[in-house]
ModelCIF file with pLDDT and N, C-alpha, C, O atoms, coordinates in Angstrom:
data_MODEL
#
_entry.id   MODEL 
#
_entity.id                         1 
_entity.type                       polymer 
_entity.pdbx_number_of_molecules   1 
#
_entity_poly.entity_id                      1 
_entity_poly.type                           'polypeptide(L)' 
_entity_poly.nstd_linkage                   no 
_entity_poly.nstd_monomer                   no 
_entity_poly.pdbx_seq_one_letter_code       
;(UNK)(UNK)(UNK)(UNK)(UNK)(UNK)(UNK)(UNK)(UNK)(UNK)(UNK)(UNK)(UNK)(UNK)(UNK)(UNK)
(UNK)(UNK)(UNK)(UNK)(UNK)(UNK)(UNK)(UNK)(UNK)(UNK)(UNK)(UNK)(UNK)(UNK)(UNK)(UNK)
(UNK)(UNK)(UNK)(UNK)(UNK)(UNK)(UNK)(UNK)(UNK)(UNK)(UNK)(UNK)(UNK)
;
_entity_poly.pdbx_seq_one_letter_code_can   XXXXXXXXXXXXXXXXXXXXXXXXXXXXXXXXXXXXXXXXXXXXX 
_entity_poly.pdbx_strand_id                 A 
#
loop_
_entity_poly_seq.entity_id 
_entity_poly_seq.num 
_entity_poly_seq.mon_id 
_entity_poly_seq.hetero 
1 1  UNK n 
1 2  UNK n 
1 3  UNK n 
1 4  UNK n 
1 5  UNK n 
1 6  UNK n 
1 7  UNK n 
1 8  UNK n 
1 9  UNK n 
1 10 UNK n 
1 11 UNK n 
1 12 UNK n 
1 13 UNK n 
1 14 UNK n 
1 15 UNK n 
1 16 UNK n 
1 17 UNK n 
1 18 UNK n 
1 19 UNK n 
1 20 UNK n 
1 21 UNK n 
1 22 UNK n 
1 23 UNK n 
1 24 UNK n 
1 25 UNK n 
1 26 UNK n 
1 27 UNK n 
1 28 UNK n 
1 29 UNK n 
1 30 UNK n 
1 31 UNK n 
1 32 UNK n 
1 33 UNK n 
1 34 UNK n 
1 35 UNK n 
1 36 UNK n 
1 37 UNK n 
1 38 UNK n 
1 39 UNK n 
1 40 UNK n 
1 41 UNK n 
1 42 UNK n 
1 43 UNK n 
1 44 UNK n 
1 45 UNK n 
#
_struct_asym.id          A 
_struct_asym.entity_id   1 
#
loop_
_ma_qa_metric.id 
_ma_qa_metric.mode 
_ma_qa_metric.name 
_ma_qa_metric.software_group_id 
_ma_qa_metric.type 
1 global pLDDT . pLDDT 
2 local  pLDDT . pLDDT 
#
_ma_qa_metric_global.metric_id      1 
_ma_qa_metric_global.metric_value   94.98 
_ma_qa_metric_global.model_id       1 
_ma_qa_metric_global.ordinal_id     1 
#
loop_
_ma_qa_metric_local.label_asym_id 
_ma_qa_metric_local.label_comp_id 
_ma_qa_metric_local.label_seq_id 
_ma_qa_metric_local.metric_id 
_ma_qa_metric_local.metric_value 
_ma_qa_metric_local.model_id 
_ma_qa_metric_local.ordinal_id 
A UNK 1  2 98.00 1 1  
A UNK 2  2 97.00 1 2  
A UNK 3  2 96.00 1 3  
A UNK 4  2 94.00 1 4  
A UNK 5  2 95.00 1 5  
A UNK 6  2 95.00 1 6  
A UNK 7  2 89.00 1 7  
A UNK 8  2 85.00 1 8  
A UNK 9  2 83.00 1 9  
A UNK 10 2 81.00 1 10 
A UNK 11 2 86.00 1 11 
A UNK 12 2 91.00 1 12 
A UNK 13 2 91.00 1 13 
A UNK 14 2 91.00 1 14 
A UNK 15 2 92.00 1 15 
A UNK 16 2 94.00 1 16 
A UNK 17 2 95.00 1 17 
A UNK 18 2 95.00 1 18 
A UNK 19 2 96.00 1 19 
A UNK 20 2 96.00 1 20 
A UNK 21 2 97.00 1 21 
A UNK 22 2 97.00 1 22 
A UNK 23 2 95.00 1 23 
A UNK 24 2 96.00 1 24 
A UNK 25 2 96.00 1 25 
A UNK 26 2 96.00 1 26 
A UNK 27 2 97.00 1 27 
A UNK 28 2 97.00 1 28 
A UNK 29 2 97.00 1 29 
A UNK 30 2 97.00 1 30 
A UNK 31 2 98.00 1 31 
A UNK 32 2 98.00 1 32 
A UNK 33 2 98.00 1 33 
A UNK 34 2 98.00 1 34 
A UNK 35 2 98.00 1 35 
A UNK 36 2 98.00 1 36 
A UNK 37 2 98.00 1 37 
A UNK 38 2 98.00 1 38 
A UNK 39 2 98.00 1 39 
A UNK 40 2 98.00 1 40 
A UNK 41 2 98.00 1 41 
A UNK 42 2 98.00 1 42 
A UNK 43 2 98.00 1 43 
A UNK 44 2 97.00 1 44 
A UNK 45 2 98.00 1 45 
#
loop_
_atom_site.group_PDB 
_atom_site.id 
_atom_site.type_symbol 
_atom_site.label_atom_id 
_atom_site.label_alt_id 
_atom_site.label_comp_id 
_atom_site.label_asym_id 
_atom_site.label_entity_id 
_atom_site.label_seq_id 
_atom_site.pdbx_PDB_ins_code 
_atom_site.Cartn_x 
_atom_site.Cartn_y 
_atom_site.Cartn_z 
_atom_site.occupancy 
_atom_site.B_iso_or_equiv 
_atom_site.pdbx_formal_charge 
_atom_site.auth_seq_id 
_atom_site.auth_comp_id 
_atom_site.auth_asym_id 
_atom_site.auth_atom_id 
_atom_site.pdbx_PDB_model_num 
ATOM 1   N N  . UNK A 1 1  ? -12.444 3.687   -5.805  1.00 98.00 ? 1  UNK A N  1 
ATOM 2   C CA . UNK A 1 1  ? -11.454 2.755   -5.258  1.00 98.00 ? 1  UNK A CA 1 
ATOM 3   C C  . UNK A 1 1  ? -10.935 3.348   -3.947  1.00 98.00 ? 1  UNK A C  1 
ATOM 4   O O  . UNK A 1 1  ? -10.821 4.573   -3.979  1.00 98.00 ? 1  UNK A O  1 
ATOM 5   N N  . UNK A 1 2  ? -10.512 2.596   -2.512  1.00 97.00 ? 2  UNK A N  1 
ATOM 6   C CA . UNK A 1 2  ? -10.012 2.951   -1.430  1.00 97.00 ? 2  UNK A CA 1 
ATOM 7   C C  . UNK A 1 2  ? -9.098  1.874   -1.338  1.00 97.00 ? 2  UNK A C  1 
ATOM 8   O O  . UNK A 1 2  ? -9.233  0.660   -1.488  1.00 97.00 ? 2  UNK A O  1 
ATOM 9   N N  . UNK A 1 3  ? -7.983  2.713   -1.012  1.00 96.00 ? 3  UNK A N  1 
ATOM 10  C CA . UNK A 1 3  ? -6.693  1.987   -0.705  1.00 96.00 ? 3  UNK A CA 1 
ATOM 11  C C  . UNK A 1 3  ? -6.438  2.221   0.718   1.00 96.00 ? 3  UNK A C  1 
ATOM 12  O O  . UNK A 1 3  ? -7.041  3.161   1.236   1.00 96.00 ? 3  UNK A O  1 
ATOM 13  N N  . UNK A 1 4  ? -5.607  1.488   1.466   1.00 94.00 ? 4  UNK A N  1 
ATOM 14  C CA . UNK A 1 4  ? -5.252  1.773   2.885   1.00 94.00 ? 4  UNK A CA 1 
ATOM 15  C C  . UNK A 1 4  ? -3.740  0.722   2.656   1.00 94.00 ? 4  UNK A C  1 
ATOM 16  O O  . UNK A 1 4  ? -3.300  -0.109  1.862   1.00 94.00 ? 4  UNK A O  1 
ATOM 17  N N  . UNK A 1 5  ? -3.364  1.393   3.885   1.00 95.00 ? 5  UNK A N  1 
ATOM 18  C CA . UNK A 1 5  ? -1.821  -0.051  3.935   1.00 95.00 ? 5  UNK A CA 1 
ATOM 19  C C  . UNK A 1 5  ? -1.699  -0.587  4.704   1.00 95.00 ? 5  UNK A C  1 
ATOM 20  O O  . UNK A 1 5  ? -2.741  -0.493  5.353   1.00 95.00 ? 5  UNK A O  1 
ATOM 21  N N  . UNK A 1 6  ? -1.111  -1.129  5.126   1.00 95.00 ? 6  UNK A N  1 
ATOM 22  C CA . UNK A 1 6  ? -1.121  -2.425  6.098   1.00 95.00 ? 6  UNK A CA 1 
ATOM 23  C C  . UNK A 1 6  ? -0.316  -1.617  7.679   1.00 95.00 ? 6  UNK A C  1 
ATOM 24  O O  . UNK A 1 6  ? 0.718   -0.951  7.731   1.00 95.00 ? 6  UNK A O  1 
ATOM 25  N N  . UNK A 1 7  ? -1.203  -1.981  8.732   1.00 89.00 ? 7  UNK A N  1 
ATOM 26  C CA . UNK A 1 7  ? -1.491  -1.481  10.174  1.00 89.00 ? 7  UNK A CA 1 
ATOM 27  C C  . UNK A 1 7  ? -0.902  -2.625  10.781  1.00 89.00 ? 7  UNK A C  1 
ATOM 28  O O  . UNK A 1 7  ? -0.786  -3.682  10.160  1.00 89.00 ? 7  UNK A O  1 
ATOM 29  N N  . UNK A 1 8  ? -0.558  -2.493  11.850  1.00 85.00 ? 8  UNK A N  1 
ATOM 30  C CA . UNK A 1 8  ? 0.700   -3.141  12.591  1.00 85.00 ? 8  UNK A CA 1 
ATOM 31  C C  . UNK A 1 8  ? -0.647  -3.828  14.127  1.00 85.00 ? 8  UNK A C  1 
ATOM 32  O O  . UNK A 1 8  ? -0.526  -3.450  15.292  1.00 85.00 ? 8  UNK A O  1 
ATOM 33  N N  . UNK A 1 9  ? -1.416  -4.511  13.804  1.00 83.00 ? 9  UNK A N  1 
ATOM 34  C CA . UNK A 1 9  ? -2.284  -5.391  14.391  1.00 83.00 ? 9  UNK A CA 1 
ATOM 35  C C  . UNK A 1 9  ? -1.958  -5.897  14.591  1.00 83.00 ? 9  UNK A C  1 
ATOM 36  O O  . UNK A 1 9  ? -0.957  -6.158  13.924  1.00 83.00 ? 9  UNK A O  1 
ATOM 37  N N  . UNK A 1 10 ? -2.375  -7.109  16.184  1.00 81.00 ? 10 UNK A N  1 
ATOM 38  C CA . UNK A 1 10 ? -1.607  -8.412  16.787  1.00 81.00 ? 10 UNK A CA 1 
ATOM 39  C C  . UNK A 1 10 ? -1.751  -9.340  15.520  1.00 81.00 ? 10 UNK A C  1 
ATOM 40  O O  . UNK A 1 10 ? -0.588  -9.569  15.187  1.00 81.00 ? 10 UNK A O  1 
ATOM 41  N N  . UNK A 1 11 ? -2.490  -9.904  14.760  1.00 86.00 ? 11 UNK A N  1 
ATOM 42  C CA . UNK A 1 11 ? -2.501  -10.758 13.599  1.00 86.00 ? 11 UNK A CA 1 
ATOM 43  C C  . UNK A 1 11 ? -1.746  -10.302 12.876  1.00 86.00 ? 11 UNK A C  1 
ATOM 44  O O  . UNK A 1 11 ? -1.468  -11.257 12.151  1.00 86.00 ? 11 UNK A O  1 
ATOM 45  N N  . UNK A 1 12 ? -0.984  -9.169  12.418  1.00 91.00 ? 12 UNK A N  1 
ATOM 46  C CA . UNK A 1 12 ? 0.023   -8.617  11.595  1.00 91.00 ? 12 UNK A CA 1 
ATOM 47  C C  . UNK A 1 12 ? 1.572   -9.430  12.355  1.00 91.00 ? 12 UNK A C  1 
ATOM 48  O O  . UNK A 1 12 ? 2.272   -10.309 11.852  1.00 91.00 ? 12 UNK A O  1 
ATOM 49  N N  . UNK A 1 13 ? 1.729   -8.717  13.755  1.00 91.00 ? 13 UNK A N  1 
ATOM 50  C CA . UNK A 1 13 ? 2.716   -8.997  14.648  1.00 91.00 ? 13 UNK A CA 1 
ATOM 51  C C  . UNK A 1 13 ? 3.799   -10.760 14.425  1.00 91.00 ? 13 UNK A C  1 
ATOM 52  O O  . UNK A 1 13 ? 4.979   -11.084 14.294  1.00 91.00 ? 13 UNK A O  1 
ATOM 53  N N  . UNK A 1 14 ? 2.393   -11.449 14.506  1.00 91.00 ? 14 UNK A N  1 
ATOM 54  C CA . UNK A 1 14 ? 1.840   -12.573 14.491  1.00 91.00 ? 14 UNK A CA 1 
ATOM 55  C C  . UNK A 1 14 ? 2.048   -13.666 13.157  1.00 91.00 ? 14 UNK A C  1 
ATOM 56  O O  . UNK A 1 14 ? 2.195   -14.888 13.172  1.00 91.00 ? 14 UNK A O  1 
ATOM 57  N N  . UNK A 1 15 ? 1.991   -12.616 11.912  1.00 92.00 ? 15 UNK A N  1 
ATOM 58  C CA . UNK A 1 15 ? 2.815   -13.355 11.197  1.00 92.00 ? 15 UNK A CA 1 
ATOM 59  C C  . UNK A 1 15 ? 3.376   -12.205 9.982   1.00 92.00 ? 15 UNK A C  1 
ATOM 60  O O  . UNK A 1 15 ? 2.936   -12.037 8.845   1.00 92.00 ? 15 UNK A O  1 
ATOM 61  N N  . UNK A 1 16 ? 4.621   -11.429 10.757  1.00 94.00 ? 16 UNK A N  1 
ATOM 62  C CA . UNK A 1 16 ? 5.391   -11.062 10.049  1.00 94.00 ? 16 UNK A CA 1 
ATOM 63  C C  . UNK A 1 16 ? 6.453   -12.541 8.933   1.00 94.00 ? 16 UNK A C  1 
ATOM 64  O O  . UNK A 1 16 ? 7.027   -12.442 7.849   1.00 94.00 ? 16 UNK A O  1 
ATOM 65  N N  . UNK A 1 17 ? 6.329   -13.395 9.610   1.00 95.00 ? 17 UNK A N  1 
ATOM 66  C CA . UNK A 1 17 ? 7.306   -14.709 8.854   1.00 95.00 ? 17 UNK A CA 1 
ATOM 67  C C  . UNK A 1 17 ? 6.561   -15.016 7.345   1.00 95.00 ? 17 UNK A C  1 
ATOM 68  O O  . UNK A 1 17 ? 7.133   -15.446 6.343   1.00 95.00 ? 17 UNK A O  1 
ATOM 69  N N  . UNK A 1 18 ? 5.249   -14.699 7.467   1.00 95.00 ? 18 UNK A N  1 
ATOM 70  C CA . UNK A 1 18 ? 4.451   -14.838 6.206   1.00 95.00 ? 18 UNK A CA 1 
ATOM 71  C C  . UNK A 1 18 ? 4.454   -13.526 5.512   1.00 95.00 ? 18 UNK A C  1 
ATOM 72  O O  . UNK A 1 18 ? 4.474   -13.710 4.295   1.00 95.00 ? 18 UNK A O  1 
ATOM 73  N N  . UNK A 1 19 ? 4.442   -12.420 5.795   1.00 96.00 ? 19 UNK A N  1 
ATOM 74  C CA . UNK A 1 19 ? 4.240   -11.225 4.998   1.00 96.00 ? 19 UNK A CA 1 
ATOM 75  C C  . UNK A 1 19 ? 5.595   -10.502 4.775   1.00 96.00 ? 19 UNK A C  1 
ATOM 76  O O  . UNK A 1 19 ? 6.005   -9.818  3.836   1.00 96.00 ? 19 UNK A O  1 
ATOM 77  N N  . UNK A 1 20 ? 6.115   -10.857 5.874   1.00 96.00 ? 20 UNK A N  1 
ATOM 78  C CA . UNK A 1 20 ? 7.602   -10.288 5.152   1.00 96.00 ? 20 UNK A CA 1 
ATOM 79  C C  . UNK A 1 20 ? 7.474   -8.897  4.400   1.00 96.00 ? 20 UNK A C  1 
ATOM 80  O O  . UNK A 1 20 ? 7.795   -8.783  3.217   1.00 96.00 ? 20 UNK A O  1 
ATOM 81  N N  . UNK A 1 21 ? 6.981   -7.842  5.167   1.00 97.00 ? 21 UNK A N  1 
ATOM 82  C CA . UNK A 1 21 ? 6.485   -6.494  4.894   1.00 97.00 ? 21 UNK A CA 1 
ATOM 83  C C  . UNK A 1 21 ? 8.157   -5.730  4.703   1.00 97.00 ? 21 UNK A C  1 
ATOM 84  O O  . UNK A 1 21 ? 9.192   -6.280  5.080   1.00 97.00 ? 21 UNK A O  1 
ATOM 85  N N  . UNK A 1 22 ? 8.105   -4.742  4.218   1.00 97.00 ? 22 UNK A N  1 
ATOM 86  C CA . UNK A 1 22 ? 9.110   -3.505  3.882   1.00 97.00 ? 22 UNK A CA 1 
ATOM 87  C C  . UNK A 1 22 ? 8.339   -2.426  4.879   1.00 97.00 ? 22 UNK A C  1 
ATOM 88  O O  . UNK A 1 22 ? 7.161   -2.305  5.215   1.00 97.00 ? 22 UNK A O  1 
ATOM 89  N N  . UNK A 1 23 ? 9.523   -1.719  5.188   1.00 95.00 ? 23 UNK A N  1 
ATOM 90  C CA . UNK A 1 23 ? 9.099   -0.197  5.373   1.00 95.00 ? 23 UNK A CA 1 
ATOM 91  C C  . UNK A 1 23 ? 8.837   0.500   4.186   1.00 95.00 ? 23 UNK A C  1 
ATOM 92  O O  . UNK A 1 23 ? 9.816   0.452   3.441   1.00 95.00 ? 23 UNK A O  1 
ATOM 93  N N  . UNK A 1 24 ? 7.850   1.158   3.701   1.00 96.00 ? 24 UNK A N  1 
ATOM 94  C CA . UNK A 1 24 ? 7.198   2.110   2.799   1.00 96.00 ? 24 UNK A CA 1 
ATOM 95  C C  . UNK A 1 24 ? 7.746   3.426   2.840   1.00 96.00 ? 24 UNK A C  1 
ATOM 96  O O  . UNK A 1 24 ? 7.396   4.302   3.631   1.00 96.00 ? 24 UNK A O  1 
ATOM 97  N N  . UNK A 1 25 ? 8.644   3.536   1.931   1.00 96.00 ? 25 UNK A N  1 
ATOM 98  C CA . UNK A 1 25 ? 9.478   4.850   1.663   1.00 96.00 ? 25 UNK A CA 1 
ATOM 99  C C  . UNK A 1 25 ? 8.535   6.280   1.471   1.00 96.00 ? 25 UNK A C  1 
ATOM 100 O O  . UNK A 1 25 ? 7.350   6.159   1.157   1.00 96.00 ? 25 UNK A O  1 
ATOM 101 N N  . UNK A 1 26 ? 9.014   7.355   1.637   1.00 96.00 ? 26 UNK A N  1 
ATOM 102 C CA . UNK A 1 26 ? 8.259   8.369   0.524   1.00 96.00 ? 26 UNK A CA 1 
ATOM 103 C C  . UNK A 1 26 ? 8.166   8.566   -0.576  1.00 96.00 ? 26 UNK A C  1 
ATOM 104 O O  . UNK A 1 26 ? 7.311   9.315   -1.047  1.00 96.00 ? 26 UNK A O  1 
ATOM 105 N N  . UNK A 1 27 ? 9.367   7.691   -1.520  1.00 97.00 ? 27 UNK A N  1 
ATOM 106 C CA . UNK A 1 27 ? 9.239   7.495   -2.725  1.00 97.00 ? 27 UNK A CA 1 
ATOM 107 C C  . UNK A 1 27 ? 7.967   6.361   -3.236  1.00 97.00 ? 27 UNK A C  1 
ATOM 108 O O  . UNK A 1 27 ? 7.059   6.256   -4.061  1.00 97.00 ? 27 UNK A O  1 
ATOM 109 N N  . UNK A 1 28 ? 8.690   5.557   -2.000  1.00 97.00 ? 28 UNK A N  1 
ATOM 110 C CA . UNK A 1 28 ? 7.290   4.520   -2.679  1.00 97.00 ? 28 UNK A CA 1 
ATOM 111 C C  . UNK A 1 28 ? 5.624   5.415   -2.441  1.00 97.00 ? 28 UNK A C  1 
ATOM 112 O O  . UNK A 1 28 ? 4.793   5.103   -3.294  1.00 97.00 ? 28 UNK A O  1 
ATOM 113 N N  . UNK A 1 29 ? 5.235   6.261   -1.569  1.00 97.00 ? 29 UNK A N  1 
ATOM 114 C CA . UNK A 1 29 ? 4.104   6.576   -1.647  1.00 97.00 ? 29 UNK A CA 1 
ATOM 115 C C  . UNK A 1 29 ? 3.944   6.984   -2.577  1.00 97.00 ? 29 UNK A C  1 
ATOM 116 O O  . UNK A 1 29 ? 2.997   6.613   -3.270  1.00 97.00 ? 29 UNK A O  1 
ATOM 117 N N  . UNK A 1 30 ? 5.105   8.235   -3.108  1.00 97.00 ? 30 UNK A N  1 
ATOM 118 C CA . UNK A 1 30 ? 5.008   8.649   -4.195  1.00 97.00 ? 30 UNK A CA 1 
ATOM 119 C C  . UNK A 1 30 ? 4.671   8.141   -5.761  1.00 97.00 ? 30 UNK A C  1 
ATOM 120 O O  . UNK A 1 30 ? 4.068   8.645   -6.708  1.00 97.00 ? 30 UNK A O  1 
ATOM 121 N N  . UNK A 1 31 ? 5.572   6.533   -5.468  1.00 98.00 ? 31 UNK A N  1 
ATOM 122 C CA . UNK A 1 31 ? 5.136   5.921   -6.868  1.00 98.00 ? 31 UNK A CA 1 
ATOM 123 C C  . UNK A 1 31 ? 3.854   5.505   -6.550  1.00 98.00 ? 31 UNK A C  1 
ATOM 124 O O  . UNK A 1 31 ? 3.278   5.255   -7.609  1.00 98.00 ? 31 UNK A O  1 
ATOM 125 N N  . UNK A 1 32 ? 2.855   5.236   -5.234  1.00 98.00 ? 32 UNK A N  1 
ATOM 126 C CA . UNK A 1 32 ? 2.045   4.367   -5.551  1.00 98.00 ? 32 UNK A CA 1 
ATOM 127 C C  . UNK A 1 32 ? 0.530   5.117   -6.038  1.00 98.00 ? 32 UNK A C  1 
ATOM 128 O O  . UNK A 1 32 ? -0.500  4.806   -6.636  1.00 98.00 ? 32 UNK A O  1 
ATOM 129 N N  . UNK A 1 33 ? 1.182   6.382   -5.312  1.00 98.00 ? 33 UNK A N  1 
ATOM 130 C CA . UNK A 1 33 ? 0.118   7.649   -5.708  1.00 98.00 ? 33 UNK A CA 1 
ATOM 131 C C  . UNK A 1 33 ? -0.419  8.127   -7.024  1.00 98.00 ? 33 UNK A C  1 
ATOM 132 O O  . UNK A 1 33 ? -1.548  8.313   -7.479  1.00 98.00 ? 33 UNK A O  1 
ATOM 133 N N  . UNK A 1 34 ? 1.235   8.304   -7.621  1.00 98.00 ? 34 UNK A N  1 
ATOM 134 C CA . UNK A 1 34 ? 0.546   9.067   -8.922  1.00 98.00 ? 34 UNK A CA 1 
ATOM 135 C C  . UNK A 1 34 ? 0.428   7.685   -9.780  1.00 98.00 ? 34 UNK A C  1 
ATOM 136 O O  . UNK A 1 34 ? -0.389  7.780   -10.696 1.00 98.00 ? 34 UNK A O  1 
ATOM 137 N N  . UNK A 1 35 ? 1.168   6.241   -9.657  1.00 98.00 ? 35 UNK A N  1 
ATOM 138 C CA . UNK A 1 35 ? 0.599   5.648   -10.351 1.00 98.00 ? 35 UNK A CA 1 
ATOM 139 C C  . UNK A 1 35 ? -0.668  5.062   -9.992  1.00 98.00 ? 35 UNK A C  1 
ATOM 140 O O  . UNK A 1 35 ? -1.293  4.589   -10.941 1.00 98.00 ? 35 UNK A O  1 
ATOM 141 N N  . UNK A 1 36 ? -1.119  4.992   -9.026  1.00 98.00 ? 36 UNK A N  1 
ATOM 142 C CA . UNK A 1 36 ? -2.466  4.804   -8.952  1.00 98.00 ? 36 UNK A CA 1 
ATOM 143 C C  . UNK A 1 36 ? -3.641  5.507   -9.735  1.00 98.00 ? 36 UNK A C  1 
ATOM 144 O O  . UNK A 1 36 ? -4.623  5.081   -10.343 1.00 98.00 ? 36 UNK A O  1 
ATOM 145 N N  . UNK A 1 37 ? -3.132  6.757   -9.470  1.00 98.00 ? 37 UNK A N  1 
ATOM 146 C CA . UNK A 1 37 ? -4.186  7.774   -9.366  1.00 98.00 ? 37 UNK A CA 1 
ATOM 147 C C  . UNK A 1 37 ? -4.329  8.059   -11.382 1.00 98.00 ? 37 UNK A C  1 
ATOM 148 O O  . UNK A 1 37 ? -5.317  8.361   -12.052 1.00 98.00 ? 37 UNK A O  1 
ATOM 149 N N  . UNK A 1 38 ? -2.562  7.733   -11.896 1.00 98.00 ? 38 UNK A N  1 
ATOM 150 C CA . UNK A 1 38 ? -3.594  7.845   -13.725 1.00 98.00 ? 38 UNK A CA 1 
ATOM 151 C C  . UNK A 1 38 ? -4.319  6.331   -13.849 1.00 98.00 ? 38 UNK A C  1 
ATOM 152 O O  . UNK A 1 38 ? -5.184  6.564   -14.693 1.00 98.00 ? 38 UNK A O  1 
ATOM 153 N N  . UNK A 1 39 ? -4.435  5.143   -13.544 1.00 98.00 ? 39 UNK A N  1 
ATOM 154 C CA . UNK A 1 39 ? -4.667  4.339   -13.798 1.00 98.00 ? 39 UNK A CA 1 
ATOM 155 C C  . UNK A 1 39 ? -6.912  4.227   -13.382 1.00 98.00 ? 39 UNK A C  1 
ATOM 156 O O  . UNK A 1 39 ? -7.918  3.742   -13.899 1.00 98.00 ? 39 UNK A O  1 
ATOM 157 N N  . UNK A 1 40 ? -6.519  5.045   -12.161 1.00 98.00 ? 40 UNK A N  1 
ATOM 158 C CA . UNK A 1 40 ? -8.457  5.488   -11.938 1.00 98.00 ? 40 UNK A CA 1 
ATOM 159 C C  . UNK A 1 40 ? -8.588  6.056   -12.746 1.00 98.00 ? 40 UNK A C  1 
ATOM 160 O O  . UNK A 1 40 ? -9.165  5.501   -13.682 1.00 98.00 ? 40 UNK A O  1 
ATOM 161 N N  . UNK A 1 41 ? -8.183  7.416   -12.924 1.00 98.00 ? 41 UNK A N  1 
ATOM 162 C CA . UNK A 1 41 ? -8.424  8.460   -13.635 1.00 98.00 ? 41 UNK A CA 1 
ATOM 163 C C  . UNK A 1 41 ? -8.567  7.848   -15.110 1.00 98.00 ? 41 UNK A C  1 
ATOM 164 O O  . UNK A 1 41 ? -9.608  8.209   -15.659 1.00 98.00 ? 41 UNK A O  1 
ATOM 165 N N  . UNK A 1 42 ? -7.749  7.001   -15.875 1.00 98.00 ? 42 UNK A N  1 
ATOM 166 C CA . UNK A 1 42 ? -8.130  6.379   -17.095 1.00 98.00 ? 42 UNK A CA 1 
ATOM 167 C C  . UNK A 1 42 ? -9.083  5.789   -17.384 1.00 98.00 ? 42 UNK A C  1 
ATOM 168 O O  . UNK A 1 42 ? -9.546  5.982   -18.508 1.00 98.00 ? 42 UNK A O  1 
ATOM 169 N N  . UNK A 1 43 ? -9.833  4.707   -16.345 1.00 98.00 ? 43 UNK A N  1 
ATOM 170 C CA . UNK A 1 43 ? -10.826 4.647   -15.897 1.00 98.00 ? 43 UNK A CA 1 
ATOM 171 C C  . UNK A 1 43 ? -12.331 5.002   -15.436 1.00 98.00 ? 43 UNK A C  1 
ATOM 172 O O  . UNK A 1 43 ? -13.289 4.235   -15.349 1.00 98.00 ? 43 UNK A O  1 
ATOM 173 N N  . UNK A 1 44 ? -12.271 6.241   -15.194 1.00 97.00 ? 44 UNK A N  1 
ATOM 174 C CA . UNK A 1 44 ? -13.196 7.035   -15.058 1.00 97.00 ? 44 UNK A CA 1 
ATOM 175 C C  . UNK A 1 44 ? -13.071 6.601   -13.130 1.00 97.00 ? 44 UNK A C  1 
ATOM 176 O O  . UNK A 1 44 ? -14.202 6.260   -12.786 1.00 97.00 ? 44 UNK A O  1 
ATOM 177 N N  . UNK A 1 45 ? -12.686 6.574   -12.653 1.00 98.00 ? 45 UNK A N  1 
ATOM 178 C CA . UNK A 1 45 ? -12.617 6.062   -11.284 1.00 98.00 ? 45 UNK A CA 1 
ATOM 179 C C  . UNK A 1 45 ? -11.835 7.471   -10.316 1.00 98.00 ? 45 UNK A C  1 
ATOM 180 O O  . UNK A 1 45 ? -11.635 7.353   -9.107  1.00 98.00 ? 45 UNK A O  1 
#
């Protein structure tokens, strides 16, 4: 599995009114990390 996050591209720019994005904390990496990472790992991934 490859994850990436969302990059600040003219089509991003363009429709922030639709995505209505957050700034991504260090906590949130943090949650998205280790919960990602048992959910592969349970997986065999």
């Amino acid at each position: 599995i490859i994850v990436s996050f969302l990059d600040n591209y003219k089509n991003v720019e363009r429709n922030l009114n639709v995505l209505h994005p957050k700034i991504i904390t260090e906590e949130d990496y943090k949650e998205i990390g280790t919960s990602f990472s048992r959910s592969a790992k349970k997986h065999n991934m």
